[in-house]
C-alpha atoms as a PDB file:
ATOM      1  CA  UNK A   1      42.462  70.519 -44.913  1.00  0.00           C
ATOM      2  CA  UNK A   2      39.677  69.296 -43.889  1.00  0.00           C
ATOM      3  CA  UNK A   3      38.204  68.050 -41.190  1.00  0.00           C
ATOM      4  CA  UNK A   4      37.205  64.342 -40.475  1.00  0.00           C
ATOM      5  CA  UNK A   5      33.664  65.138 -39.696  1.00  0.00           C
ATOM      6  CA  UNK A   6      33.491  67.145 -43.228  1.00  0.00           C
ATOM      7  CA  UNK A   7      34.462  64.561 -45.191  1.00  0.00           C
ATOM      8  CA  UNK A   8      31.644  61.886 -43.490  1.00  0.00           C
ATOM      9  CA  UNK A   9      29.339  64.356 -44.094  1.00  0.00           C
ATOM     10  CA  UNK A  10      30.300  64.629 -47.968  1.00  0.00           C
ATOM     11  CA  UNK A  11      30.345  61.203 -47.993  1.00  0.00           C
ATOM     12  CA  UNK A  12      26.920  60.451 -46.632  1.00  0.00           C
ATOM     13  CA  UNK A  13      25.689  63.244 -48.882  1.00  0.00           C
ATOM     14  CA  UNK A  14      26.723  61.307 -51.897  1.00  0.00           C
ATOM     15  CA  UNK A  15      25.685  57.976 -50.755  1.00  0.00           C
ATOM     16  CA  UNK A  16      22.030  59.472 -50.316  1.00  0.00           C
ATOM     17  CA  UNK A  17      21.912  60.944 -53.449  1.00  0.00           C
ATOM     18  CA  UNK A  18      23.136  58.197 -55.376  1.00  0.00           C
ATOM     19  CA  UNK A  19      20.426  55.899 -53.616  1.00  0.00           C
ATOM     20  CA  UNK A  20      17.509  58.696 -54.239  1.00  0.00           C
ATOM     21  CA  UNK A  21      18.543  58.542 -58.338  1.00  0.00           C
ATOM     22  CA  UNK A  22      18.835  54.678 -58.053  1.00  0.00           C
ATOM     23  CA  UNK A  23      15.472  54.698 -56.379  1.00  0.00           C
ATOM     24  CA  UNK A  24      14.004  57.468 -58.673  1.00  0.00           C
ATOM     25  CA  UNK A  25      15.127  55.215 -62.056  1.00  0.00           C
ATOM     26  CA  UNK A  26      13.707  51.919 -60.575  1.00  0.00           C
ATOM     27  CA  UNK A  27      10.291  53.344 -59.582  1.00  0.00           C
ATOM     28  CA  UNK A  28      10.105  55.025 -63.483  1.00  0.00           C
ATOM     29  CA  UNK A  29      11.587  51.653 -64.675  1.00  0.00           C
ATOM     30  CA  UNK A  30       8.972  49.412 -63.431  1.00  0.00           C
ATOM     31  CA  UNK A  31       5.411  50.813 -64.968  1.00  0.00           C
ATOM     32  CA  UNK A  32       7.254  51.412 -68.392  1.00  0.00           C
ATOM     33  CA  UNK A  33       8.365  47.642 -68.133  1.00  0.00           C
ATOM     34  CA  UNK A  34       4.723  46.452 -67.885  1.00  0.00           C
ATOM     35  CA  UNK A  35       3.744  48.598 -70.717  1.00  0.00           C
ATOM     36  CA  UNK A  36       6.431  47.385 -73.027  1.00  0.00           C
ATOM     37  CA  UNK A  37       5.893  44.059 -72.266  1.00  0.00           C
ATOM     38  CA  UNK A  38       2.472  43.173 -70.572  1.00  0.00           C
ATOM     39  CA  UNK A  39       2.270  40.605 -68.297  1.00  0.00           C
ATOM     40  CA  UNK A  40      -0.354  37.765 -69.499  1.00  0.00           C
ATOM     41  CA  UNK A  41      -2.102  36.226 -66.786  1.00  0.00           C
ATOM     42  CA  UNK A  42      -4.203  33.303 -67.418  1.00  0.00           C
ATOM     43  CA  UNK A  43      -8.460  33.335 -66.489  1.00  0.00           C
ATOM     44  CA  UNK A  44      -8.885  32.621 -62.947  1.00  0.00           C
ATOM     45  CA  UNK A  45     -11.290  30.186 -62.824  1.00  0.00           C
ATOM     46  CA  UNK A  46     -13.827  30.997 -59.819  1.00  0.00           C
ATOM     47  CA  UNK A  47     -16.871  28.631 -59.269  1.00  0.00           C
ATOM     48  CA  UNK A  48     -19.817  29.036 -56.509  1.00  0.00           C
ATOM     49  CA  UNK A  49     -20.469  26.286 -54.892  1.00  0.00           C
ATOM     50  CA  UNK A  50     -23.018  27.263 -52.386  1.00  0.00           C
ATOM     51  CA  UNK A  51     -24.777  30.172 -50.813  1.00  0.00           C
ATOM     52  CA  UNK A  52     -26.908  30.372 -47.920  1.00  0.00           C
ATOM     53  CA  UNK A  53     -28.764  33.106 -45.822  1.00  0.00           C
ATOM     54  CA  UNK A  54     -28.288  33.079 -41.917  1.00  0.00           C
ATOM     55  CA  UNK A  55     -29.195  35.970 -39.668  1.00  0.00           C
ATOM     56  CA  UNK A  56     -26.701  36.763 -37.341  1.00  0.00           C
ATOM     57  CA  UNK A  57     -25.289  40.397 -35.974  1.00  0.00           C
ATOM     58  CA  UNK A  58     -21.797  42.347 -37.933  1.00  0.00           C
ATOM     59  CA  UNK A  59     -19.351  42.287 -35.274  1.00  0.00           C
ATOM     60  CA  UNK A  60     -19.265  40.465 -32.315  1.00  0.00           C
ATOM     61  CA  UNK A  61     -22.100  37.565 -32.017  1.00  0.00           C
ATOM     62  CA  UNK A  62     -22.710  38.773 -28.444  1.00  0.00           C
ATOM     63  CA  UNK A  63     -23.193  42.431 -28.934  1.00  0.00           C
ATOM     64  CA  UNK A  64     -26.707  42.568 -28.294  1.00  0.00           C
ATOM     65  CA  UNK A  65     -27.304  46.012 -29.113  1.00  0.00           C
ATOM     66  CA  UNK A  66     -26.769  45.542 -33.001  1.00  0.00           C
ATOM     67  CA  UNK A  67     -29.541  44.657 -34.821  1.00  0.00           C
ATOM     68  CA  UNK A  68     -29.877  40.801 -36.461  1.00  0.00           C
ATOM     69  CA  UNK A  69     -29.286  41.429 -40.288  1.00  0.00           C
ATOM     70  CA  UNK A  70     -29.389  38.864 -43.155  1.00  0.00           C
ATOM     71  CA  UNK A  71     -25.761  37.923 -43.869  1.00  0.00           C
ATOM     72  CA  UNK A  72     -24.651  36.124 -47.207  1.00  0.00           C
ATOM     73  CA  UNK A  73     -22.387  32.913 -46.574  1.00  0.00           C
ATOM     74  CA  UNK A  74     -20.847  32.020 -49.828  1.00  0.00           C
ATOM     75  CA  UNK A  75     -18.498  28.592 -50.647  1.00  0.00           C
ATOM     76  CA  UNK A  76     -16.090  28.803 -53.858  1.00  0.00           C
ATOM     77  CA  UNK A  77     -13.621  27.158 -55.769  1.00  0.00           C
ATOM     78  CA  UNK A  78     -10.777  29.674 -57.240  1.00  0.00           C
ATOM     79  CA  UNK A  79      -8.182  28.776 -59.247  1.00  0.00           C
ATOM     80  CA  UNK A  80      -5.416  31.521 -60.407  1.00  0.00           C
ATOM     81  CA  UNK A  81      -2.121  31.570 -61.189  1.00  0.00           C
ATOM     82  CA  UNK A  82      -0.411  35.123 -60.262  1.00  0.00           C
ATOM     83  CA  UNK A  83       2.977  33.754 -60.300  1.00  0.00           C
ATOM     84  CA  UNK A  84       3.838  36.034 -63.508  1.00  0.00           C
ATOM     85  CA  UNK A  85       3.086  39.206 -61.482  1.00  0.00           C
ATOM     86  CA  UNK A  86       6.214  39.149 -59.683  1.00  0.00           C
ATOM     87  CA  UNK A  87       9.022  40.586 -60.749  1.00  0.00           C
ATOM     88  CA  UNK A  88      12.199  42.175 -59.406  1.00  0.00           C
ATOM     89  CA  UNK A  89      10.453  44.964 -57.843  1.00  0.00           C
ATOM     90  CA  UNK A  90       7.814  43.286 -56.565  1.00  0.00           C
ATOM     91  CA  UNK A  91       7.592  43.353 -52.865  1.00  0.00           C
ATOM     92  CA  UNK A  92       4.163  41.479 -52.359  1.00  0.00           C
ATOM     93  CA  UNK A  93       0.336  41.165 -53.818  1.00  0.00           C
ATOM     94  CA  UNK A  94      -2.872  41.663 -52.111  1.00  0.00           C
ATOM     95  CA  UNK A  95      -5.483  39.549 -53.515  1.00  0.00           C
ATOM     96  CA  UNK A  96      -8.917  39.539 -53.227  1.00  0.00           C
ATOM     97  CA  UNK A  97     -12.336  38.634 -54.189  1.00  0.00           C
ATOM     98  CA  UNK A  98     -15.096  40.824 -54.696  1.00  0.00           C
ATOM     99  CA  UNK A  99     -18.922  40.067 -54.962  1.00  0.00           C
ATOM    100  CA  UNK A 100     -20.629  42.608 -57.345  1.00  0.00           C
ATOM    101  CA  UNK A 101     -24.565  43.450 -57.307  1.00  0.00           C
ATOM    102  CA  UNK A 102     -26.566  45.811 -58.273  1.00  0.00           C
ATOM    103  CA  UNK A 103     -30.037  47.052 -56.189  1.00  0.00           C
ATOM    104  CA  UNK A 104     -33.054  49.160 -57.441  1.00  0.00           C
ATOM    105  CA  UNK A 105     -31.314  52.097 -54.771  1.00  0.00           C
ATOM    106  CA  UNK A 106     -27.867  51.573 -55.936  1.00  0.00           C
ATOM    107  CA  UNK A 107     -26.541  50.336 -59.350  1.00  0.00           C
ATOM    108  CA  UNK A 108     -22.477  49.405 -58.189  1.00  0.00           C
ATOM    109  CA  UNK A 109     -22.498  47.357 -55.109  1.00  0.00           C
ATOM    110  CA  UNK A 110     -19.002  45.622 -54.376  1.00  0.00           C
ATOM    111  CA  UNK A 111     -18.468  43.586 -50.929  1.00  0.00           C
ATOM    112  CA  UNK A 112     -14.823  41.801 -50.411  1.00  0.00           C
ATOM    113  CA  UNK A 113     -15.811  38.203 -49.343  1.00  0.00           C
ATOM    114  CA  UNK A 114     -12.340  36.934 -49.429  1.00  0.00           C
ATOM    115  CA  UNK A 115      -8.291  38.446 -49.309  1.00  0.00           C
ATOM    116  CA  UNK A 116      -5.174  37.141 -48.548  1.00  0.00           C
ATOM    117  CA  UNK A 117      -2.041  38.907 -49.117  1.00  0.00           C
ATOM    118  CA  UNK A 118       1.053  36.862 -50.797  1.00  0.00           C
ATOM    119  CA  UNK A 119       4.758  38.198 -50.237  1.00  0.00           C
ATOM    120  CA  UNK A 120       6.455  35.103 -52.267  1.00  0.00           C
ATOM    121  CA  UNK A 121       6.242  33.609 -55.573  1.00  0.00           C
ATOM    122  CA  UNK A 122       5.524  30.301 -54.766  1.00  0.00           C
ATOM    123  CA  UNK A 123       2.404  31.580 -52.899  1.00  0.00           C
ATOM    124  CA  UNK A 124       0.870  32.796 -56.091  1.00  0.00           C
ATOM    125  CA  UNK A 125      -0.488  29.687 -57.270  1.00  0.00           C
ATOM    126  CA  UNK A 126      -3.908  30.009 -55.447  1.00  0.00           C
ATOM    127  CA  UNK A 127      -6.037  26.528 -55.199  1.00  0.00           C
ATOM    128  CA  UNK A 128      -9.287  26.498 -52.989  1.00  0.00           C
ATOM    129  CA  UNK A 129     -11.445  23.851 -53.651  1.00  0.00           C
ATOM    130  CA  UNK A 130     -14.932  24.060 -51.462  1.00  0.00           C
ATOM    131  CA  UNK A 131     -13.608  27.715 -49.596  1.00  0.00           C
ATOM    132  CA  UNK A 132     -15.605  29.206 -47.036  1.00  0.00           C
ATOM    133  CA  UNK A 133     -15.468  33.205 -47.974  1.00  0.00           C
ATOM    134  CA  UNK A 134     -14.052  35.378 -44.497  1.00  0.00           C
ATOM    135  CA  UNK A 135     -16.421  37.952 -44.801  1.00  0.00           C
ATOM    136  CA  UNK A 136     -20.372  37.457 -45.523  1.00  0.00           C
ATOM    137  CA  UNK A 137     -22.026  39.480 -48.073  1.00  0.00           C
ATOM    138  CA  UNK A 138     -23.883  41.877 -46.759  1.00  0.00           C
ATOM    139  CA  UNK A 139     -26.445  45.038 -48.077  1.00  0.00           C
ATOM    140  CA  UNK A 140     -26.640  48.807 -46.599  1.00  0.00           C
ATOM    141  CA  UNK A 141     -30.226  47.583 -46.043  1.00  0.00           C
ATOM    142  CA  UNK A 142     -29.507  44.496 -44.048  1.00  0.00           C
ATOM    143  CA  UNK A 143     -31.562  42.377 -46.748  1.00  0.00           C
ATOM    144  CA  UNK A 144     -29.298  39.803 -49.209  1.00  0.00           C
ATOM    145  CA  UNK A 145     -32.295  37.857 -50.226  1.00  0.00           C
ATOM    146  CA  UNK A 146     -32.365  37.030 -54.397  1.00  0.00           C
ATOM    147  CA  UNK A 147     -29.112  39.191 -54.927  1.00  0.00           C
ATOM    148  CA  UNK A 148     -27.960  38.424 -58.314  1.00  0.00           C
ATOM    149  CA  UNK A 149     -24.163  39.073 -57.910  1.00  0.00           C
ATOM    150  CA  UNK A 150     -20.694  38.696 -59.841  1.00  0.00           C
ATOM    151  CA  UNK A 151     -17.593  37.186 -58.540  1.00  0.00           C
ATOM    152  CA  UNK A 152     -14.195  39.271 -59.900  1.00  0.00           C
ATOM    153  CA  UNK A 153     -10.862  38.347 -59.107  1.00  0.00           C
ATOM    154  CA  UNK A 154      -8.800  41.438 -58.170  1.00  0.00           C
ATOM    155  CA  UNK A 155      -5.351  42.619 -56.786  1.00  0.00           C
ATOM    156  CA  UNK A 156      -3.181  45.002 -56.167  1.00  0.00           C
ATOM    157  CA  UNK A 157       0.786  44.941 -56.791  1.00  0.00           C
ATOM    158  CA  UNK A 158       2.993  46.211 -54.107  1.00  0.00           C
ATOM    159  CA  UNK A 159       6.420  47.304 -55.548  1.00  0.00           C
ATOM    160  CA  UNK A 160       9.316  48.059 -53.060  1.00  0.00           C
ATOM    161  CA  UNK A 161       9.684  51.240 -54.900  1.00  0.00           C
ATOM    162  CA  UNK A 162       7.598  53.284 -57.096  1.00  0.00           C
ATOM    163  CA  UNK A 163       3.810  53.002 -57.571  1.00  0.00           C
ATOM    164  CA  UNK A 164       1.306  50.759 -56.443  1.00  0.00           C
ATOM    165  CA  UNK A 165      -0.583  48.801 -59.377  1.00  0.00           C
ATOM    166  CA  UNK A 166      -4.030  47.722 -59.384  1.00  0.00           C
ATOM    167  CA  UNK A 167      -5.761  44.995 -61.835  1.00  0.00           C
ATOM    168  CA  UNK A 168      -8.783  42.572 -61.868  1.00  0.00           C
ATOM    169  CA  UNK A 169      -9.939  39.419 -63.406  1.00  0.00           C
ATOM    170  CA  UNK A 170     -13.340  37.107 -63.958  1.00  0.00           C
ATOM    171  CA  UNK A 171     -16.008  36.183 -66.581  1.00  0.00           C
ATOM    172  CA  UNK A 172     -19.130  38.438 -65.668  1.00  0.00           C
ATOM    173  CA  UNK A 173     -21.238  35.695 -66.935  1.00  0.00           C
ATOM    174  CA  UNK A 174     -19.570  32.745 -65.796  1.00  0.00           C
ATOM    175  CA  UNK A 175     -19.219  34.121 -62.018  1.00  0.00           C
ATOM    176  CA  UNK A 176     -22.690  34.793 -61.466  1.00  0.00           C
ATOM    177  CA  UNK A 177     -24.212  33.668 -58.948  1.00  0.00           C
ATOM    178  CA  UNK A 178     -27.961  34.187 -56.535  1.00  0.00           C
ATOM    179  CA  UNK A 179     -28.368  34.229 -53.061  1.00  0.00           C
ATOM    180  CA  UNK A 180     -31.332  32.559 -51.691  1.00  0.00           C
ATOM    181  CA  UNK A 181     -34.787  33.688 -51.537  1.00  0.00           C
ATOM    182  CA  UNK A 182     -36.074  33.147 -48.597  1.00  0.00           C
ATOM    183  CA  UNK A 183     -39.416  33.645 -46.446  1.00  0.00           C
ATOM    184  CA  UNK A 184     -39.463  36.972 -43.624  1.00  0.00           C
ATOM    185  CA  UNK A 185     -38.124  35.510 -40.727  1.00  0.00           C
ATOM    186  CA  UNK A 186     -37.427  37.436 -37.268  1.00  0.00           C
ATOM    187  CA  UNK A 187     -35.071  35.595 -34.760  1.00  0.00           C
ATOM    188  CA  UNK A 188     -35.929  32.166 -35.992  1.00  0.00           C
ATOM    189  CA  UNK A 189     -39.845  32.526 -36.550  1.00  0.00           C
ATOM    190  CA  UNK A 190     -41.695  32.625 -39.540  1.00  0.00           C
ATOM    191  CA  UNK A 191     -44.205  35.960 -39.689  1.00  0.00           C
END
């Protein structure tokens, strides 16, 4: 016969096997589903309310030893309803908002001004009216004067198992927005 520990151990072998296939099936299951049947998502609606120059320092305000760069302080409204994106396999979203520009040196400029991540349903109906972004926008070069940029909606969809999915959303035209212009200044003082 055998022993006791034998048959836990056949038993535990079949357990994990039977939750690999289960596992296996739902992470080939869910990307087929979304092809079948896409998922339609309304326009987020994403309006600029205001944007202003200040000169401050990245990091912390007091380091002293970074140099004072122009940084982009941008106000929106955003409307968007992500509720369809969940399904049974979704385990949570990471939303965020991206600022798009291009420079003479560099045609594809993208800076996140804004995330939030969103592990329920009922959280997916985003409303900001007047929303101050987290993160300014800010240029390799330090300089955001006149920047002629794009607002796009994007997100990524966390499963609990299989792959991670990756979209985005927003009028090109009706996003844009300018930063603006303003005269050289250096620590508060007009050259």
């Amino acid at each position: 016969m055998y022993s006791l520990s034998q048959r836990a151990n056949a038993v535990l072998a079949l357990a994990v096997t039977v939750a690999c296939v289960v596992a296996a099936i739902a992470a080939a299951i869910g990307p087929l589903l979304s092809t079948v049947s896409p998922i339609e998502l309304a326009t987020p609606k994403i309006a600029v309310k205001r944007t202003s120059i200040e000169r401050g320092r990245l990091g912390s305000y007091y380091n002293h030893h970074s140099q004072v760069v122009e940084l982009g302080i941008v106000k929106f409204d955003l409307e968007a309803d992500l509720r369809p994106l969940f399904t049974w396999n979704t385990k949570q979203l990471f939303v965020y908002l991206v600022a798009e520009y291009e420079t003479e040196k560099h045609r594809w400029n993208q800076v996140t001004i804004w995330d939030d991540i969103i592990t329920h349903k009922d959280d997916a109906l985003i409303s900001f009216r007047d929303k101050r972004a987290e993160y300014p926008l800010t240029y390799v070069e330090n300089v955001v004067n006149g920047i002629k940029a794009n607002l796009t909606l994007h997100w990524n969809t966390v499963p609990v198992v299989g792959l991670m999915l990756n979209d985005r959303m927003g009028s090109r035209l009706s996003n844009r927005y300018s930063t603006p212009v303003l005269a050289s200044v250096q620590f508060g003082k007009k050259k």
